[in-house]
C-alpha atoms as a PDB file:
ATOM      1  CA  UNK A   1       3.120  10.018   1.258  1.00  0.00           C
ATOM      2  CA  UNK A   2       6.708  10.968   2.263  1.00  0.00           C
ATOM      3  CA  UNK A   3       8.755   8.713   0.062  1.00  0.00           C
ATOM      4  CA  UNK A   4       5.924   9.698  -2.568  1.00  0.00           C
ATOM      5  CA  UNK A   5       5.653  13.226  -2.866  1.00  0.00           C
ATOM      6  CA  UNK A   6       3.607  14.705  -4.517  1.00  0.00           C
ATOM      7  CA  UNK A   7       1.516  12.232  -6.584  1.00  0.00           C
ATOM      8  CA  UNK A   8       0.754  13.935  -9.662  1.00  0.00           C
ATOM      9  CA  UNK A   9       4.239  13.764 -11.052  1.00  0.00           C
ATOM     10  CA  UNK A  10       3.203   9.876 -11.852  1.00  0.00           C
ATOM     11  CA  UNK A  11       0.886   9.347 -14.569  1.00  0.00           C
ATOM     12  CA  UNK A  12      -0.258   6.409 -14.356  1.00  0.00           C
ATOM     13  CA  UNK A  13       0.171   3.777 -11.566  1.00  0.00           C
ATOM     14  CA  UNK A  14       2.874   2.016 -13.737  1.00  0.00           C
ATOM     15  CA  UNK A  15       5.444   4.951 -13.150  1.00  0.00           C
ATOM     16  CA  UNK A  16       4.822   4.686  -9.496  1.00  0.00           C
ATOM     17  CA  UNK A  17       5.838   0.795  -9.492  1.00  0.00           C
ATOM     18  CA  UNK A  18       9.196   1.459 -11.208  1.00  0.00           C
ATOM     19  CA  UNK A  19       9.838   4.628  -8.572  1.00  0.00           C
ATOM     20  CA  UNK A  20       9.976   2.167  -6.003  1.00  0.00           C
ATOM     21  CA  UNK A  21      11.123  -0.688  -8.290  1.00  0.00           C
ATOM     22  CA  UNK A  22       8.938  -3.449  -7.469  1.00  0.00           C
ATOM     23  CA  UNK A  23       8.879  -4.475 -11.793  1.00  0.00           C
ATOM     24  CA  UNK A  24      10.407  -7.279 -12.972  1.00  0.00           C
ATOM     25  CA  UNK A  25      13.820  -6.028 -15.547  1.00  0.00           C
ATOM     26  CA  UNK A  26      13.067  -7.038 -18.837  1.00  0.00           C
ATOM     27  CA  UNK A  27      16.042  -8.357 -20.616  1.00  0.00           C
ATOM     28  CA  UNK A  28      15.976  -8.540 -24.461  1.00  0.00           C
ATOM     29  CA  UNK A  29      18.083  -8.735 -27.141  1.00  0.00           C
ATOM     30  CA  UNK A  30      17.220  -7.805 -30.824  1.00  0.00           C
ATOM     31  CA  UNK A  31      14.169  -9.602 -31.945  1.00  0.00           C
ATOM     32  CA  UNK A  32      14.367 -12.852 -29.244  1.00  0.00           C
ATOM     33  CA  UNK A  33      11.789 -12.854 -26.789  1.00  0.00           C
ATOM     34  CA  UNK A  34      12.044 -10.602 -23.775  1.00  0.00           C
ATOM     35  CA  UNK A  35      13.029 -12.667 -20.245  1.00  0.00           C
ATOM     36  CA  UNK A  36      11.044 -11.237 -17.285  1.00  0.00           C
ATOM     37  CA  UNK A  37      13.491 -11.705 -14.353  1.00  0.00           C
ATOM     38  CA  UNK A  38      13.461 -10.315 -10.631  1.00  0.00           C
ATOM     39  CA  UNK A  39      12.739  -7.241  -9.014  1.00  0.00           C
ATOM     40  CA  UNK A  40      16.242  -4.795  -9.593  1.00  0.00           C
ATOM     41  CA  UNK A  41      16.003  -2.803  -6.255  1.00  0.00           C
ATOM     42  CA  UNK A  42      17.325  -0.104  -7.533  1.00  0.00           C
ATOM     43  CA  UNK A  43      14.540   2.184  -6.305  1.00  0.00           C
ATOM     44  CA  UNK A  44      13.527   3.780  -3.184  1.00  0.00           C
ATOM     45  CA  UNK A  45      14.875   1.051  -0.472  1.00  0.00           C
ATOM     46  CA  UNK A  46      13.286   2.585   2.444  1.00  0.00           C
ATOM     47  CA  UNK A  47      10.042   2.379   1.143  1.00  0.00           C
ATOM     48  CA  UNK A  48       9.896  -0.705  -1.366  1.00  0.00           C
ATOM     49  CA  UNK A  49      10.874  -2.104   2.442  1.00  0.00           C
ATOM     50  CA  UNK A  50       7.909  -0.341   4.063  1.00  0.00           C
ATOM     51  CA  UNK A  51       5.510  -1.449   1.361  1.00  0.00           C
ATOM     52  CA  UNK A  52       6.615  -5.114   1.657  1.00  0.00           C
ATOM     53  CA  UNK A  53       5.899  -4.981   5.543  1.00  0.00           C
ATOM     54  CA  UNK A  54       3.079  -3.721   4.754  1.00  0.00           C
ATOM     55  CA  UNK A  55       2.317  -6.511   2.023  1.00  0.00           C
ATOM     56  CA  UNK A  56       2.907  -9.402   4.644  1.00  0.00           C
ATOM     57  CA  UNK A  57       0.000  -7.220   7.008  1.00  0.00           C
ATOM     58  CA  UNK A  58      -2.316  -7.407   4.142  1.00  0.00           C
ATOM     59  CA  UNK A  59      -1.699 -11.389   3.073  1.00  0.00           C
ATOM     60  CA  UNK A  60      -2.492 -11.844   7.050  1.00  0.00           C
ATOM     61  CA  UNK A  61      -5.912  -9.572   7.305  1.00  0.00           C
ATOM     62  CA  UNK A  62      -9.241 -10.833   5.289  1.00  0.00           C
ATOM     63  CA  UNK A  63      -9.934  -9.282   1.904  1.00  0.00           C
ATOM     64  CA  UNK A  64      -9.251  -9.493  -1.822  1.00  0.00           C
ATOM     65  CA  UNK A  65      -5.162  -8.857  -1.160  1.00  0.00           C
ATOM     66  CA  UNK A  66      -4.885 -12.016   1.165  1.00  0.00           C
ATOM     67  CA  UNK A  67      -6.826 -13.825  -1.445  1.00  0.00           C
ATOM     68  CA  UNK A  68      -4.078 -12.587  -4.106  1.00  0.00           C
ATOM     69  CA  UNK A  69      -1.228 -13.713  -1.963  1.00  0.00           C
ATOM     70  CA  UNK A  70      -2.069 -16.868  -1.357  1.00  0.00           C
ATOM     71  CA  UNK A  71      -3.048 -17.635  -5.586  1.00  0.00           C
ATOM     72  CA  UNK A  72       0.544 -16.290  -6.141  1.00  0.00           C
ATOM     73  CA  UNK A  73       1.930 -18.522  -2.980  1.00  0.00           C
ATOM     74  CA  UNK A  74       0.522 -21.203  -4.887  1.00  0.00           C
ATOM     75  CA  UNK A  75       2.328 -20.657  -8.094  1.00  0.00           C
ATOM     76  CA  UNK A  76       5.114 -18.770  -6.726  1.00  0.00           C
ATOM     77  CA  UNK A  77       6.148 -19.017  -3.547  1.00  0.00           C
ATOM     78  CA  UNK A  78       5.594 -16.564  -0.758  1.00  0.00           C
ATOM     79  CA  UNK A  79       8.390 -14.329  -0.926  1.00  0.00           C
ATOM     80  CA  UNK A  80       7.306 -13.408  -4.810  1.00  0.00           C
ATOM     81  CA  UNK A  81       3.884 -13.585  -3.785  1.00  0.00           C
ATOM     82  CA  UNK A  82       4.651 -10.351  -0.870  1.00  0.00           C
ATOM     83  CA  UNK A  83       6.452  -7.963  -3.453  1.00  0.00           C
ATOM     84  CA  UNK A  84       3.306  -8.964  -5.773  1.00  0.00           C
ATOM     85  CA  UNK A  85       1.004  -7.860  -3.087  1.00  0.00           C
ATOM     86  CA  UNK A  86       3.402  -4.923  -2.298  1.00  0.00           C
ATOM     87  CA  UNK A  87       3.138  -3.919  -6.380  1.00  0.00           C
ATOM     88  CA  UNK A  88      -0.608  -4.023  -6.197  1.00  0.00           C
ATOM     89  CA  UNK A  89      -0.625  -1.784  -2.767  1.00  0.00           C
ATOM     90  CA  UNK A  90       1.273   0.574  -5.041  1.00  0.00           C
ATOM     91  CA  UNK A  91      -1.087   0.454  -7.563  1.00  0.00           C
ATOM     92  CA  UNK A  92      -3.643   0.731  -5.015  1.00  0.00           C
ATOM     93  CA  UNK A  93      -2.125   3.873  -3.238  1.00  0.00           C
ATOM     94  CA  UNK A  94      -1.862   5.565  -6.584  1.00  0.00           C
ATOM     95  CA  UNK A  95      -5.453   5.032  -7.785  1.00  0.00           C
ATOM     96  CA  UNK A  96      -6.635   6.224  -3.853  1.00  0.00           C
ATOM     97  CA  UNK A  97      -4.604   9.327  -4.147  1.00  0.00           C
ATOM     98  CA  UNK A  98      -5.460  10.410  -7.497  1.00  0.00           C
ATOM     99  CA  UNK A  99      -9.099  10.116  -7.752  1.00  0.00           C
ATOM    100  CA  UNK A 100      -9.537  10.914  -4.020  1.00  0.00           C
ATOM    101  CA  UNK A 101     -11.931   8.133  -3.004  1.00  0.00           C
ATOM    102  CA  UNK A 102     -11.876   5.727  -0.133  1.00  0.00           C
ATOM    103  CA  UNK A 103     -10.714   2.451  -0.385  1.00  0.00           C
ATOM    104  CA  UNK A 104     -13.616   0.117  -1.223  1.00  0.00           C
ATOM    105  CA  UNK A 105     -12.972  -2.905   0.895  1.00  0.00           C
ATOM    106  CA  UNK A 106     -11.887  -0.861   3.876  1.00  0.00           C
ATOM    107  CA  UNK A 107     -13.767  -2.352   7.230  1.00  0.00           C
ATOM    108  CA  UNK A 108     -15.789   0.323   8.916  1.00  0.00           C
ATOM    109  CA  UNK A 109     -15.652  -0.891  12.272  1.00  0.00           C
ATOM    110  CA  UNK A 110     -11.734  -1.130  12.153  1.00  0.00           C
ATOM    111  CA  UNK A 111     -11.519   2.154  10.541  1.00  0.00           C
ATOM    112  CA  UNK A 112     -13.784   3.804  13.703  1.00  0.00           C
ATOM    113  CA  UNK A 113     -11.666   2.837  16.005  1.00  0.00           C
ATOM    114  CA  UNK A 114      -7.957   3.760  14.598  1.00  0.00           C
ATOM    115  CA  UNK A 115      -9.595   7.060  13.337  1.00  0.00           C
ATOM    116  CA  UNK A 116      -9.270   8.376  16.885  1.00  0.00           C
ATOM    117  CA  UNK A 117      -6.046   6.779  17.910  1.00  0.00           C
ATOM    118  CA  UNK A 118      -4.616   8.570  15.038  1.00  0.00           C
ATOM    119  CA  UNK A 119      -5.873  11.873  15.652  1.00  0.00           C
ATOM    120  CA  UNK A 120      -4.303  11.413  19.281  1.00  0.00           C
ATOM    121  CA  UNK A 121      -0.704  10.913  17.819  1.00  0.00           C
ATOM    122  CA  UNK A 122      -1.318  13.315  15.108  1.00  0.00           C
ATOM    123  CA  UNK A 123      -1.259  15.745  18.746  1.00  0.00           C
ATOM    124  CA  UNK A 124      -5.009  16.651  19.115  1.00  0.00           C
ATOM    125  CA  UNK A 125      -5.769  17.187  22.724  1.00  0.00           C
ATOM    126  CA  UNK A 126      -7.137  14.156  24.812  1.00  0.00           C
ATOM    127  CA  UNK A 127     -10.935  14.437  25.617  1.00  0.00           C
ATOM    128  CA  UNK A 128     -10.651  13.666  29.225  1.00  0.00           C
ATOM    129  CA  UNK A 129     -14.106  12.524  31.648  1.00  0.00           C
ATOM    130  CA  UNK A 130     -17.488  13.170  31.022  1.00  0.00           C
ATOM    131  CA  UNK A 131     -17.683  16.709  28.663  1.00  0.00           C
ATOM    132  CA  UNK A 132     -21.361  17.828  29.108  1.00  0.00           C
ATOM    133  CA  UNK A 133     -22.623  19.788  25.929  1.00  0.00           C
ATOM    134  CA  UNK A 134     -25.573  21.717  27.391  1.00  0.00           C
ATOM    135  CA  UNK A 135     -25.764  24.230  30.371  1.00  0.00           C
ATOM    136  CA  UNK A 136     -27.257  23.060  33.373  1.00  0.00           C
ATOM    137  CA  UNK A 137     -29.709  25.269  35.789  1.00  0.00           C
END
């Protein structure tokens, strides 16, 4: 959210991708076709970089994004297939944050237990022993 801001000054998902530059540049001259070329990394460095680490996590865990990567790896390679999976996080972050709704594929089991952890470095105080809820007589 940092490197973001606030998310409404993106309209679409698109504008979000070329913030952190993670488009190909589109060179084209006059009325010859357009060449798609490599990503410019002219953007945000600190977090295109953050979003690729975060693209290698996501070919490694199970789930429709490690089944992207490795259709792109095929074609591709893996280093194009990573900034494709880091566009689509981008995408994905944009579509979460707008329309406020949890991500669909998210595991519930994994998301139980790093719910707490991150409360705990968020700075809520540790729940220490066994807390009894009722009086006893």
């Amino acid at each position: 959210m940092a490197p973001i801001g606030g998310i409404d000054r993106f309209d679409h998902p698109g504008k979000l991708v070329s913030y952190f530059e993670l488009n190909p540049r589109v060179r084209q001259s006059g009325l010859g076709a357009p060449h798609h070329g490599r990503i410019s990394k002219a953007g945000r460095s600190h977090a295109r970089a953050m979003l690729i680490e975060a693209a290698w996590a996501a070919a490694k865990a199970p789930g429709p994004l490690q089944a992207f990567f490795v259709r792109i790896r095929a074609k591709r390679g893996h280093q194009i297939a990573a900034v494709a999976v880091a566009r689509k996080l981008a995408v994905l972050c944009w579509h979460v944050l707008t329309k406020e709704k949890d991500y669909l594929w998210t595991r519930p089991a994994l998301l139980t237990n790093k719910t707490p952890a991150m409360e705990l470095q968020a700075g809520r105080p540790q729940k220490k022993g066994n807390q009894r809820t009722g009086l006893r007589l």
